[in-house]
N, C-alpha and C. Protein backbone atom coordinates (compact mmCIF):
# COMPACT_ATOMS: atom_id res chain seq x y z
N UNK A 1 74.23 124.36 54.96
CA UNK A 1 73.86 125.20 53.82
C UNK A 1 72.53 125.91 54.12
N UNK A 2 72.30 127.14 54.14
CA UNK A 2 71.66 127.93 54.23
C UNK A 2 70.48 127.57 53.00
N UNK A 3 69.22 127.08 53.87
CA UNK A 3 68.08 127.28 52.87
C UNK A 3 67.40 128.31 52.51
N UNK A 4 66.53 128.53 51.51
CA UNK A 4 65.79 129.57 51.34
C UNK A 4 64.17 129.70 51.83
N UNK A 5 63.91 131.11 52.46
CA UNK A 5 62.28 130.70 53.12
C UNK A 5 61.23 129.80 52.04
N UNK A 6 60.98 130.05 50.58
CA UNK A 6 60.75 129.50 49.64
C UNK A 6 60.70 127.60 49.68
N UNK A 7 61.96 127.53 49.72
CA UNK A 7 62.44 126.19 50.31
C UNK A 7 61.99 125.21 51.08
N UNK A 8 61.84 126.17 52.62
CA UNK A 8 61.34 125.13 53.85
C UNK A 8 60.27 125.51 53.34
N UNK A 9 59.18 126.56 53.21
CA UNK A 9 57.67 126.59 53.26
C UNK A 9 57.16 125.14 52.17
N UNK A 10 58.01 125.16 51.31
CA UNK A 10 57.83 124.19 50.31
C UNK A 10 57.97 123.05 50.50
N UNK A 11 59.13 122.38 51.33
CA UNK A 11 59.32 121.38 51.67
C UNK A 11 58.64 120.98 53.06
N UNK A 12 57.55 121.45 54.02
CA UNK A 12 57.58 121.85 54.90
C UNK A 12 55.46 121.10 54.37
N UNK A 13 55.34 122.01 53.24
CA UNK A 13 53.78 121.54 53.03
C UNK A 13 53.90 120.26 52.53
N UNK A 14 54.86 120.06 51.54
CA UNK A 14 54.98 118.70 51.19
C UNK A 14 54.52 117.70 52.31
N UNK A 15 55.92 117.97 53.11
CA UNK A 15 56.00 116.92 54.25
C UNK A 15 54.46 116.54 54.92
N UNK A 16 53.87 117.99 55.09
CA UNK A 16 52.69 117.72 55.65
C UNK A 16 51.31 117.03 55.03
N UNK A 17 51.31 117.49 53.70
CA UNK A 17 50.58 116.63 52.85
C UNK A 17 50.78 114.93 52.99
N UNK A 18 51.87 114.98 52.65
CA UNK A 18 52.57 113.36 52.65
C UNK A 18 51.99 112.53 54.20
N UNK A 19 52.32 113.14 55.48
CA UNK A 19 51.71 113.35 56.69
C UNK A 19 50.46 112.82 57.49
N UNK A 20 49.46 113.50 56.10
CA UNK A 20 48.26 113.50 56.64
C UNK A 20 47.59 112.40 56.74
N UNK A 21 47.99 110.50 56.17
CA UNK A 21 47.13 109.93 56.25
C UNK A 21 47.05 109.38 57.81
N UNK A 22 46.28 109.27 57.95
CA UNK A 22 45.67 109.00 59.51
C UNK A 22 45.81 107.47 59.94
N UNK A 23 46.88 107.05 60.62
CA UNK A 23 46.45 105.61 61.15
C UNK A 23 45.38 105.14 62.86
N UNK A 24 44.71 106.48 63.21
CA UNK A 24 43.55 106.23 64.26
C UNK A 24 42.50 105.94 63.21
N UNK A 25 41.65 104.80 63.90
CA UNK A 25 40.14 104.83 63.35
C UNK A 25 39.17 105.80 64.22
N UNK A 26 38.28 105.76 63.06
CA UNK A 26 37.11 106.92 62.98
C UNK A 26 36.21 106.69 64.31
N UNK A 27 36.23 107.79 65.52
CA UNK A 27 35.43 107.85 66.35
C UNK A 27 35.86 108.59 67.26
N UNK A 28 35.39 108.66 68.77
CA UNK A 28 36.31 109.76 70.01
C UNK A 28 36.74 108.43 70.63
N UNK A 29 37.79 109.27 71.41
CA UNK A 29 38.06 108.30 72.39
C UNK A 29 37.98 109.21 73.07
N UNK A 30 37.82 108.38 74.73
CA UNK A 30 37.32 108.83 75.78
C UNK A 30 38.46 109.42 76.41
N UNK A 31 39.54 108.97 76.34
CA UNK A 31 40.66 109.12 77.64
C UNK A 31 41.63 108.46 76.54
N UNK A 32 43.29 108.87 77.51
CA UNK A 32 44.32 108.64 76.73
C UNK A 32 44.90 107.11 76.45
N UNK A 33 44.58 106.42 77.14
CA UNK A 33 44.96 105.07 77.16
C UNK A 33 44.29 104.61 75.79
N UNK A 34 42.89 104.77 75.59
CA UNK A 34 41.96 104.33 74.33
C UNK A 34 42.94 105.31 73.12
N UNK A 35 43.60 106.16 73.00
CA UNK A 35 44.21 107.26 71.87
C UNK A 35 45.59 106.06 71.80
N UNK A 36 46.11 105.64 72.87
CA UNK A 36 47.37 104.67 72.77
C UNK A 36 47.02 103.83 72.22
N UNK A 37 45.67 103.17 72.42
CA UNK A 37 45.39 101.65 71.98
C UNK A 37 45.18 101.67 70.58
N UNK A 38 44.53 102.66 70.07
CA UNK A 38 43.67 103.44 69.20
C UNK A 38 42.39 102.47 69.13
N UNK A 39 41.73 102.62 70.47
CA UNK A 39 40.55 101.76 70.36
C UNK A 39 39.32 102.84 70.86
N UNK A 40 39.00 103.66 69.81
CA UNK A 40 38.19 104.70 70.10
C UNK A 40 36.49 103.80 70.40
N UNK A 41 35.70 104.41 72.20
CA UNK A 41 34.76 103.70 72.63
C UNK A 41 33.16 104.56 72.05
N UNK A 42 33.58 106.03 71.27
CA UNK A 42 32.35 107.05 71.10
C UNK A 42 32.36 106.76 69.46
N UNK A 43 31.35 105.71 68.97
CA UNK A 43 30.83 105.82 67.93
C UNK A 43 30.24 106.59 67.07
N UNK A 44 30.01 107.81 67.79
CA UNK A 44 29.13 108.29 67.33
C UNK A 44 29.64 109.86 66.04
N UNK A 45 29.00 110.02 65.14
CA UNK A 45 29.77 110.91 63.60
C UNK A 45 29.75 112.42 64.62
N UNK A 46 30.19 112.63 63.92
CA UNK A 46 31.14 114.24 64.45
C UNK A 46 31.18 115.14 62.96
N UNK A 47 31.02 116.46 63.72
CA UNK A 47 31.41 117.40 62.59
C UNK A 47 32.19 118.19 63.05
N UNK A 48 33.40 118.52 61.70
CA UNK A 48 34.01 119.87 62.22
C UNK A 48 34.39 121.06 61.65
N UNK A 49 34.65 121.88 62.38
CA UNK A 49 34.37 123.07 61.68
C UNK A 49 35.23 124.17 61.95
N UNK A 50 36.30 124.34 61.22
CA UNK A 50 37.31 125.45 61.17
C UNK A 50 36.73 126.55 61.80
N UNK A 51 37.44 127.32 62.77
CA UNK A 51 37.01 128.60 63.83
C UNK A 51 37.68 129.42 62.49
N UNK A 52 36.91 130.76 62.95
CA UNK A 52 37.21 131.52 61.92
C UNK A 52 38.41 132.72 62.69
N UNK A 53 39.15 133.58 62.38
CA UNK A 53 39.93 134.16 63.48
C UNK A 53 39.45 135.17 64.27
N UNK A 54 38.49 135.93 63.89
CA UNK A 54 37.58 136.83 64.63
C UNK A 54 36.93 136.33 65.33
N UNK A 55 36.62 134.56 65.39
CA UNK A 55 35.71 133.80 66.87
C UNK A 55 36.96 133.65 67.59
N UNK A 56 38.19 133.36 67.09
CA UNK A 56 39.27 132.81 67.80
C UNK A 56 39.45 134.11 68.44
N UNK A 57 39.83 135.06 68.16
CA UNK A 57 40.46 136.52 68.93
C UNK A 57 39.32 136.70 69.74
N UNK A 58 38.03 136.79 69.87
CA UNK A 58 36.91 137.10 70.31
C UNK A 58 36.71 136.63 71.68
N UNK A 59 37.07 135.11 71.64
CA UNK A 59 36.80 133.85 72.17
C UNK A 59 38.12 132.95 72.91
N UNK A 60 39.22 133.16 72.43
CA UNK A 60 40.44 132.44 72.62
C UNK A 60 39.70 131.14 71.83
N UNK A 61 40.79 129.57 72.12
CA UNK A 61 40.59 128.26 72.26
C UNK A 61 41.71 128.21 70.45
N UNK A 62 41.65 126.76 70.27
CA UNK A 62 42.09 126.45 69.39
C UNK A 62 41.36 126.51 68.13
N UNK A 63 41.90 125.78 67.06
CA UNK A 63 41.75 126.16 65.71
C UNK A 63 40.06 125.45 65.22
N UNK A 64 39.52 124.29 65.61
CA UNK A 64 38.87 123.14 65.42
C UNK A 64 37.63 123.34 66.62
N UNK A 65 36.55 123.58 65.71
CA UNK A 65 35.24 123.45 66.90
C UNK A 65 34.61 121.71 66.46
N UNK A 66 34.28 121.14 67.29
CA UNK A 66 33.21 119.76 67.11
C UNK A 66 32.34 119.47 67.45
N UNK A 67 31.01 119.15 67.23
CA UNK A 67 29.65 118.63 67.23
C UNK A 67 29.70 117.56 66.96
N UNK A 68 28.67 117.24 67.50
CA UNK A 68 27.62 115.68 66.88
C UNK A 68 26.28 115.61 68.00
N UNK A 69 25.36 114.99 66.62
CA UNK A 69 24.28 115.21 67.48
C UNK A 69 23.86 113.86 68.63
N UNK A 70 25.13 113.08 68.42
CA UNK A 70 24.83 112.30 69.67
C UNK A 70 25.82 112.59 70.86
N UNK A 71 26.24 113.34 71.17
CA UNK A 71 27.04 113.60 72.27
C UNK A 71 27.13 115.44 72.62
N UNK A 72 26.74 115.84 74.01
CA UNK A 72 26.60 117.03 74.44
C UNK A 72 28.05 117.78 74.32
N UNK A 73 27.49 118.99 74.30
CA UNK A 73 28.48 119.99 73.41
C UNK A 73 30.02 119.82 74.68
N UNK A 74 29.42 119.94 76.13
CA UNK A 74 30.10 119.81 77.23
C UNK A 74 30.76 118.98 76.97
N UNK A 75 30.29 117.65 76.88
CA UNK A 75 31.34 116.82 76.97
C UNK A 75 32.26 116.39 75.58
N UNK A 76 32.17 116.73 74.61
CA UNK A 76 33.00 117.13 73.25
C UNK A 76 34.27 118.22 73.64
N UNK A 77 33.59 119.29 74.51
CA UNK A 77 34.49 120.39 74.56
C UNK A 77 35.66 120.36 76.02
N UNK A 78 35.09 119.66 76.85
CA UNK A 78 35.68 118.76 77.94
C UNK A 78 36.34 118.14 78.20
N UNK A 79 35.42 116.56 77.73
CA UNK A 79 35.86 115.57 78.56
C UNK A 79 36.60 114.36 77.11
N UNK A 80 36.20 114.38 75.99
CA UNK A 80 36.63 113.49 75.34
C UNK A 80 38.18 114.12 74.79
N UNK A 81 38.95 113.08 74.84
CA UNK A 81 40.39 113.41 75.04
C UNK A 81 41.19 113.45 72.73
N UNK A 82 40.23 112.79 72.69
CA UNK A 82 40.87 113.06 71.03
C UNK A 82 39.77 112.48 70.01
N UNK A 83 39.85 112.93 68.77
CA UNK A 83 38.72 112.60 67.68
C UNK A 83 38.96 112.28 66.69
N UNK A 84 38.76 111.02 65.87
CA UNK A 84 39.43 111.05 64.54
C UNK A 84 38.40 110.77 63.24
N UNK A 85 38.65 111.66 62.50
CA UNK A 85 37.34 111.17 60.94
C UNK A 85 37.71 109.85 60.58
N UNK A 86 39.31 109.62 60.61
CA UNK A 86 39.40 108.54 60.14
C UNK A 86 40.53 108.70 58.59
N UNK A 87 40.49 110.33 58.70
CA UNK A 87 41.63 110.93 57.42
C UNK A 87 42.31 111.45 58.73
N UNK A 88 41.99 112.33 59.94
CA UNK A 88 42.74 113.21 60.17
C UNK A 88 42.30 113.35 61.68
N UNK A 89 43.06 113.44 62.91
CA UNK A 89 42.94 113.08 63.81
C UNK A 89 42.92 114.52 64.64
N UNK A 90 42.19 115.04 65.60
CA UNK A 90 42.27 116.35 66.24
C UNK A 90 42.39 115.75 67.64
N UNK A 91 43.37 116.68 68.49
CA UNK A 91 43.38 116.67 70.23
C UNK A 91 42.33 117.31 70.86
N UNK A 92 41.66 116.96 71.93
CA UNK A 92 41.26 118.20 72.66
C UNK A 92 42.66 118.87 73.52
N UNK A 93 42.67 119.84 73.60
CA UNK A 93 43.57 120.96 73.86
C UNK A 93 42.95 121.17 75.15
N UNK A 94 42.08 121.34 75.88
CA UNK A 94 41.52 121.76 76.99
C UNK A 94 42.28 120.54 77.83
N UNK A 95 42.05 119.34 77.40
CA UNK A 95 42.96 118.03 77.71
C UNK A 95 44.20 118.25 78.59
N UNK A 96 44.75 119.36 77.90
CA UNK A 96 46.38 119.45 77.51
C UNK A 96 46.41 120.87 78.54
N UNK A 97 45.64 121.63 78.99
CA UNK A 97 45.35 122.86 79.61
C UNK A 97 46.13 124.12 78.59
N UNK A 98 45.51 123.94 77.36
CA UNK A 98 45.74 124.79 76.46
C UNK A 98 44.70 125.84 75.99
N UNK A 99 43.56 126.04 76.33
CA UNK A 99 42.51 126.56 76.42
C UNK A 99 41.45 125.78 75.95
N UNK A 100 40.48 125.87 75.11
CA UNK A 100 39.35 124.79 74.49
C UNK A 100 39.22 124.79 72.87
N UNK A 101 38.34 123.55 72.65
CA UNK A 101 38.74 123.29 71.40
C UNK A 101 39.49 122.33 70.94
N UNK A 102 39.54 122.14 69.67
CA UNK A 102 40.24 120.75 69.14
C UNK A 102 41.71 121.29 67.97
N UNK A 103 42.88 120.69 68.50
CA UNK A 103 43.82 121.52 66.82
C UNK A 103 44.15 119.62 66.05
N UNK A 104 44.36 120.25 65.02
CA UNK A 104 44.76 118.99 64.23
C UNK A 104 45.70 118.83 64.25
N UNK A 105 46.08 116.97 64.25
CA UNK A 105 47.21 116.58 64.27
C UNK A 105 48.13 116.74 62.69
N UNK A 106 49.33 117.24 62.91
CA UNK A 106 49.82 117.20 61.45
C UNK A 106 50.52 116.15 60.79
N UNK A 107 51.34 115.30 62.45
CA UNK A 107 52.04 114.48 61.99
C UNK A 107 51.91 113.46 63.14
N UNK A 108 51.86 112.01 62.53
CA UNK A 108 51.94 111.07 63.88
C UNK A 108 52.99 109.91 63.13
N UNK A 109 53.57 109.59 64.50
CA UNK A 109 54.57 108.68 64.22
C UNK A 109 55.27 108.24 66.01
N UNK A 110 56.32 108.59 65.81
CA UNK A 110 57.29 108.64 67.15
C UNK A 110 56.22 109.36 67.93
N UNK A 111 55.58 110.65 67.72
CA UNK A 111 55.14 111.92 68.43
C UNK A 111 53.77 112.25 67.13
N UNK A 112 52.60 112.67 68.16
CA UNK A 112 51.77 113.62 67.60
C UNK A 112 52.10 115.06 67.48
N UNK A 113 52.36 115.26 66.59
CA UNK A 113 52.73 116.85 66.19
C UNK A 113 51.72 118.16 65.84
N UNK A 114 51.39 118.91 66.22
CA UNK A 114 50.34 119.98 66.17
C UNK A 114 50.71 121.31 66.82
N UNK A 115 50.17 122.48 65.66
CA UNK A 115 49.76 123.67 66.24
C UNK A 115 48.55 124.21 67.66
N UNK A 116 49.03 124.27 68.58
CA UNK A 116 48.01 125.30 69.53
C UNK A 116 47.85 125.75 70.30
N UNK A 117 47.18 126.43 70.62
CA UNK A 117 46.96 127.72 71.40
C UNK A 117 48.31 127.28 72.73
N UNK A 118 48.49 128.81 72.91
CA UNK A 118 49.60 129.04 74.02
C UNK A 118 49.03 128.66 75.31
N UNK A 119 49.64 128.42 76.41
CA UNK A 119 48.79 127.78 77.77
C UNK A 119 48.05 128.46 78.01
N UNK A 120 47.16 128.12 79.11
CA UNK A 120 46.16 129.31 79.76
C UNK A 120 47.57 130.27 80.64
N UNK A 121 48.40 129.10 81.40
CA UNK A 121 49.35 130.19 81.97
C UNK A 121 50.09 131.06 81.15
N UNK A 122 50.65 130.42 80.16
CA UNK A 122 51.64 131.73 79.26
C UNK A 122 50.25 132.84 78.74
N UNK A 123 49.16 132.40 78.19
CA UNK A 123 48.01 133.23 77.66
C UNK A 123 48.03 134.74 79.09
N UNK A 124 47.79 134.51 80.16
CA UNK A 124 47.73 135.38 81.27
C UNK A 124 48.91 135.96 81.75
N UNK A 125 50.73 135.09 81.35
CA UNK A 125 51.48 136.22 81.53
C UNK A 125 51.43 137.11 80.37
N UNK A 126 51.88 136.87 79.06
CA UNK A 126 52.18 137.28 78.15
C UNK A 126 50.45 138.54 77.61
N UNK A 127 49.66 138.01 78.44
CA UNK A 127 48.89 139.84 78.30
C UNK A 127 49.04 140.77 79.51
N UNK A 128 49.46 139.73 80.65
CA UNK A 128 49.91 140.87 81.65
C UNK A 128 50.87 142.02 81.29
N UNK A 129 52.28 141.11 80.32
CA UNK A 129 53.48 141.95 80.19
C UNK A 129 52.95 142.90 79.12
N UNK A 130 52.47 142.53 77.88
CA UNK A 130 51.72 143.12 76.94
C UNK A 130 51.08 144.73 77.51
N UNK A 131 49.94 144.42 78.56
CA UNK A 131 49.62 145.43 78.72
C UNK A 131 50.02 146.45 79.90
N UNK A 132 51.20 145.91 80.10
CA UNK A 132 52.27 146.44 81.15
C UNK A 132 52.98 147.46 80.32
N UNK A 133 53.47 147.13 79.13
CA UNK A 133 54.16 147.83 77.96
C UNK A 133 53.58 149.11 77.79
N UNK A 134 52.23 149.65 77.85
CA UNK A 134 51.36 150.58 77.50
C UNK A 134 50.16 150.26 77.08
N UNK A 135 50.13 148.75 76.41
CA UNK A 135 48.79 148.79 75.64
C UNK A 135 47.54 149.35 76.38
N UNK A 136 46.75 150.25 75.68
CA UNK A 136 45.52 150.88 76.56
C UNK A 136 44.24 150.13 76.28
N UNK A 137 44.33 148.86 75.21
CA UNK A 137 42.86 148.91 74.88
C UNK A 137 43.12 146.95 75.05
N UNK A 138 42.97 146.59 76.07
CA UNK A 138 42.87 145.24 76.62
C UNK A 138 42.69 143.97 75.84
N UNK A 139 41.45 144.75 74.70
CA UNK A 139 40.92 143.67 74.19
C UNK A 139 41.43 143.16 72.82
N UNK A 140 42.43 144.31 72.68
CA UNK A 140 43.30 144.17 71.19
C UNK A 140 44.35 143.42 71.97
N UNK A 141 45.01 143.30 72.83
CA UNK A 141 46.01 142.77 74.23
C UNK A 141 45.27 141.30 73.49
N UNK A 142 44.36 140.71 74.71
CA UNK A 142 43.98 139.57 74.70
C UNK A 142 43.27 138.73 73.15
N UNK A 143 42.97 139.80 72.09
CA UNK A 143 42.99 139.02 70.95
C UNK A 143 44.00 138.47 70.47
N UNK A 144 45.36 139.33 70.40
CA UNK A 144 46.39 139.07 69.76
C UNK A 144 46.98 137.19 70.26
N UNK A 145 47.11 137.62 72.16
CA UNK A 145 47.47 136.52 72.64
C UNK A 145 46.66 135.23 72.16
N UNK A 146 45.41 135.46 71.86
CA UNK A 146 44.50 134.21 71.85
C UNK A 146 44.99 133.57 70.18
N UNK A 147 45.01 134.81 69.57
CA UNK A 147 45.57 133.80 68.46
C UNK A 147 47.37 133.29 67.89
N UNK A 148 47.71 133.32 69.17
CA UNK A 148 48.95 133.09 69.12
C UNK A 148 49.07 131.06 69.18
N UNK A 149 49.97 130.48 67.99
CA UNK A 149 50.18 129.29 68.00
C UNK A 149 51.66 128.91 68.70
N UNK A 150 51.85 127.87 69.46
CA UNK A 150 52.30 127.19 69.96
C UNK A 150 52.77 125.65 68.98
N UNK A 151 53.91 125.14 69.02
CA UNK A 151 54.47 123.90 68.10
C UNK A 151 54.13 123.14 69.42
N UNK A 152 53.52 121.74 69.22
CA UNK A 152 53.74 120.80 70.50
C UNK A 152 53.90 119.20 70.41
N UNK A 153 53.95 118.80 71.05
CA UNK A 153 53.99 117.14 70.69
C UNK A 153 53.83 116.48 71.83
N UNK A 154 52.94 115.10 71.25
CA UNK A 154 52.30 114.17 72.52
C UNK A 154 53.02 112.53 72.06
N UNK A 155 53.32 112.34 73.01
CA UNK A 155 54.35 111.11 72.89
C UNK A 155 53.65 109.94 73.90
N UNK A 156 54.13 108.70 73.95
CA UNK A 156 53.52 107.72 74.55
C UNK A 156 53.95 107.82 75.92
N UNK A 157 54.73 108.66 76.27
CA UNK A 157 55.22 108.84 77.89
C UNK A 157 54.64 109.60 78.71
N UNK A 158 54.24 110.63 78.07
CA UNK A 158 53.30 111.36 79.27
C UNK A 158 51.78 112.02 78.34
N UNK A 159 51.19 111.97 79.33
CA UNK A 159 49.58 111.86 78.83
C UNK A 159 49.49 113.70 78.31
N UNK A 160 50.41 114.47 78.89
CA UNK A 160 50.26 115.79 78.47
C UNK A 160 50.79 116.62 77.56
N UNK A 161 50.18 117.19 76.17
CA UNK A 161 51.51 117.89 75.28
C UNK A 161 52.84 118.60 75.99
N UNK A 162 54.12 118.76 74.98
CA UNK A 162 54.63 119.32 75.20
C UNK A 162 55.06 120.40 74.55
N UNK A 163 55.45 121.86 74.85
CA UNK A 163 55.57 122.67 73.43
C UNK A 163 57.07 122.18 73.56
N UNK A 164 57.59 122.83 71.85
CA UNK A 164 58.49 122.34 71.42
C UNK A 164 59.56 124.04 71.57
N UNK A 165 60.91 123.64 71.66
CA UNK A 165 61.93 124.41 71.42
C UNK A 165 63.00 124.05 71.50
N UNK A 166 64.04 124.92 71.00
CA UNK A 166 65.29 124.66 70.46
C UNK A 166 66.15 123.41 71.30
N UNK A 167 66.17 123.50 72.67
CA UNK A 167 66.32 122.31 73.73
C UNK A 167 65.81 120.95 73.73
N UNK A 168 64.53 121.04 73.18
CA UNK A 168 63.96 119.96 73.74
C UNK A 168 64.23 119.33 71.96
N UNK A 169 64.28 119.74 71.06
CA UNK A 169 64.02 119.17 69.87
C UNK A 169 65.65 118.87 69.72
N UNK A 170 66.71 119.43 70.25
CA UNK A 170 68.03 118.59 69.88
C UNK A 170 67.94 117.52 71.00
N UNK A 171 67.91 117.22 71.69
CA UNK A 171 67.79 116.37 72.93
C UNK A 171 66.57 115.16 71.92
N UNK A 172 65.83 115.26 71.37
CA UNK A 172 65.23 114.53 70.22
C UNK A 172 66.19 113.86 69.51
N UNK A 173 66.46 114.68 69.11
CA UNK A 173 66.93 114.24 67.63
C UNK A 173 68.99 113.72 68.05
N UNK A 174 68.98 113.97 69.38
CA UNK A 174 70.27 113.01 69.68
C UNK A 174 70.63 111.87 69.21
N UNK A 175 69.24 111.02 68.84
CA UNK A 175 69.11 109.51 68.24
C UNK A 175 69.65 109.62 66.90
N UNK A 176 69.16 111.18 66.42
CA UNK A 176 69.42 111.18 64.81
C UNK A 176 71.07 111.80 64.33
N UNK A 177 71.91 111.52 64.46
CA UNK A 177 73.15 112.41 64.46
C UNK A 177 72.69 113.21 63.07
N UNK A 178 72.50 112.55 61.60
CA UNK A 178 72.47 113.30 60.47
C UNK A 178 71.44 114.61 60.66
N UNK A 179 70.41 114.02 61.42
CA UNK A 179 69.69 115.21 61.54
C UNK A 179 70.45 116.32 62.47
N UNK A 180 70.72 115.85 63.72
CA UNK A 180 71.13 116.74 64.31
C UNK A 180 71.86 118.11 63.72
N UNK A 181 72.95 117.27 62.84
CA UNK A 181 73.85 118.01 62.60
C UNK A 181 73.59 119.26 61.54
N UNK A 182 72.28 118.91 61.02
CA UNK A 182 72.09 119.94 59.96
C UNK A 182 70.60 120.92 60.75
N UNK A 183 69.88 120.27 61.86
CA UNK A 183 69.66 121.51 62.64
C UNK A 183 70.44 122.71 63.40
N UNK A 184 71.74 122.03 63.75
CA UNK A 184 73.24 123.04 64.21
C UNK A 184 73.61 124.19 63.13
N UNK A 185 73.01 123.46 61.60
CA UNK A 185 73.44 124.16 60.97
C UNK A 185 72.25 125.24 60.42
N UNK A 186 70.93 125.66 60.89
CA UNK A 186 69.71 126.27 61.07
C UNK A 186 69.57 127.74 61.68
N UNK A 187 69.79 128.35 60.40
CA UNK A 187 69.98 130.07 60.47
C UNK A 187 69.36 130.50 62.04
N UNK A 188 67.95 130.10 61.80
CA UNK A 188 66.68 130.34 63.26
C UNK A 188 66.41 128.95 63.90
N UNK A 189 66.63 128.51 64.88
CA UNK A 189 67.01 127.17 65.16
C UNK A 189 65.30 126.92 65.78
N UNK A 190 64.73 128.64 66.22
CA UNK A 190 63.34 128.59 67.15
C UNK A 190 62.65 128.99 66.07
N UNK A 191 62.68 129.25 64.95
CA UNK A 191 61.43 129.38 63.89
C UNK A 191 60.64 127.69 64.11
N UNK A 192 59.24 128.18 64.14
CA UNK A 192 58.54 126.71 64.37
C UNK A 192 58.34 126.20 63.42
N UNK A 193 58.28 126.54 62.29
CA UNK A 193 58.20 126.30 60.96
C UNK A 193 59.42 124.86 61.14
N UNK A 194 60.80 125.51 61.20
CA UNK A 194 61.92 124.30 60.97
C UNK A 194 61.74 123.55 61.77
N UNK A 195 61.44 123.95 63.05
CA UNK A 195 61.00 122.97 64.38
C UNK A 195 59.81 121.81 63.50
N UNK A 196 58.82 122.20 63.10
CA UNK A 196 58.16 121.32 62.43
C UNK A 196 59.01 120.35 61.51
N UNK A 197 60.08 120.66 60.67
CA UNK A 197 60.02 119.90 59.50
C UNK A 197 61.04 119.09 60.94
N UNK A 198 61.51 119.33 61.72
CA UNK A 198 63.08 118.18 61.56
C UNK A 198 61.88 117.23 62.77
N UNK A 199 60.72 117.34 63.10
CA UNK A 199 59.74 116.45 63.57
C UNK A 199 59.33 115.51 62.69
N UNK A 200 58.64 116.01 61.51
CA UNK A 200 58.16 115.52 60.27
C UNK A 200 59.12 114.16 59.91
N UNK A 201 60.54 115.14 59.90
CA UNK A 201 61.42 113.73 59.72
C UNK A 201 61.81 112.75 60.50
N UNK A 202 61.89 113.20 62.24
CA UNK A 202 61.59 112.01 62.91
C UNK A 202 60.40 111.08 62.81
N UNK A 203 59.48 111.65 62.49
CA UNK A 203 58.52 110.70 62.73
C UNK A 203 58.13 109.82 61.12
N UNK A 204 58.88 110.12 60.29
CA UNK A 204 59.12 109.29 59.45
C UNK A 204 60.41 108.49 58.98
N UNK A 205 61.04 108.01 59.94
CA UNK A 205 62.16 107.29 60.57
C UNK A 205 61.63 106.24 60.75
């Protein structure tokens, strides 16, 4: 049965609201093994601070900048592999060779689920082809790309996100036949939007 856009956007924030409580405790962890254990070793408080989209187009990186005044900006933007307040858990993305910056997790369960930034490699084809097309003014090229989101998910098998698409999310959800069968039945099977919700519902399985 054919839903309405109304519908998923609706059922879609729900899910994510519902989502959001956080089972990492509050601190960084250093590396991915400590994000598995959830035995974060960087005590130290953190702030964060929504990028605005004119730093993002300007700048590339993901959605989430972080500070604290006990740990250097380098190694926040680097080397520490994930961060959690303790409501809500962010990746580093640079981690993941997604550009820099932190995106938030939306959903954890089976899989960490999150919006971000497109690779550095797709970021460099996709303005090559871009400005192969005609574009004359580069920097409208490379804004657009920088704020382009990516669906992805980090699972206990390999230390690196993966983005998500129509392939890889039925090959998922093989475990789930009910689900399956009503993603088969999914007007846009690559809208990331639906890609999100039939995650949402694995990972609350």
């Amino acid at each position: 049965m054919k839903r309405t856009l109304f519908t998923i956007t609706f059922l879609i924030v729900l899910k994510v609201i519902i989502a959001q409580s956080c089972s990492y405790p509050k601190g960084g962890y250093a590396n991915y093994s400590e994000l598995l254990d959830k035995t974060p070793s960087i005590s130290f408080d953190f702030s964060i601070k929504k990028r605005t989209t004119s730093n993002i187009t300007m700048s590339g990186g993901a959605d989430y900048k972080i500070t604290s005044q006990g740990v250097s900006k380098n190694v926040i933007k680097k080397e520490i592999f994930a961060i959690s307040t303790g409501d809500t858990l962010f990746l580093n993305c640079y981690q993941h060779y997604l550009q820099t910056w932190y995106a938030k997790v939306i959903s954890e369960g089976e899989f960490l689920v999150f919006f971000g930034p497109v690779s550095n490699g797709k970021a460099a084809r996709l303005s090559s082809e871009r400005n192969s097309m005609g574009a004359v003014n580069g920097a409208i090229v490379g804004g657009t790309v920088a704020a382009l989101r990516d669906l992805y998910i980090l699972d206990t098998s390999f230390r690196l996100a993966k983005p998500m698409n129509r392939g890889r999310l039925r090959n998922l959800l093989e475990d789930y036949p009910e689900l399956l069968r009503q993603y088969n039945m999914e007007p846009d099977k690559n809208d990331k939007d639906v890609m999100l919700d039939y995650l949402i519902q694995i990972n609350e399985q």
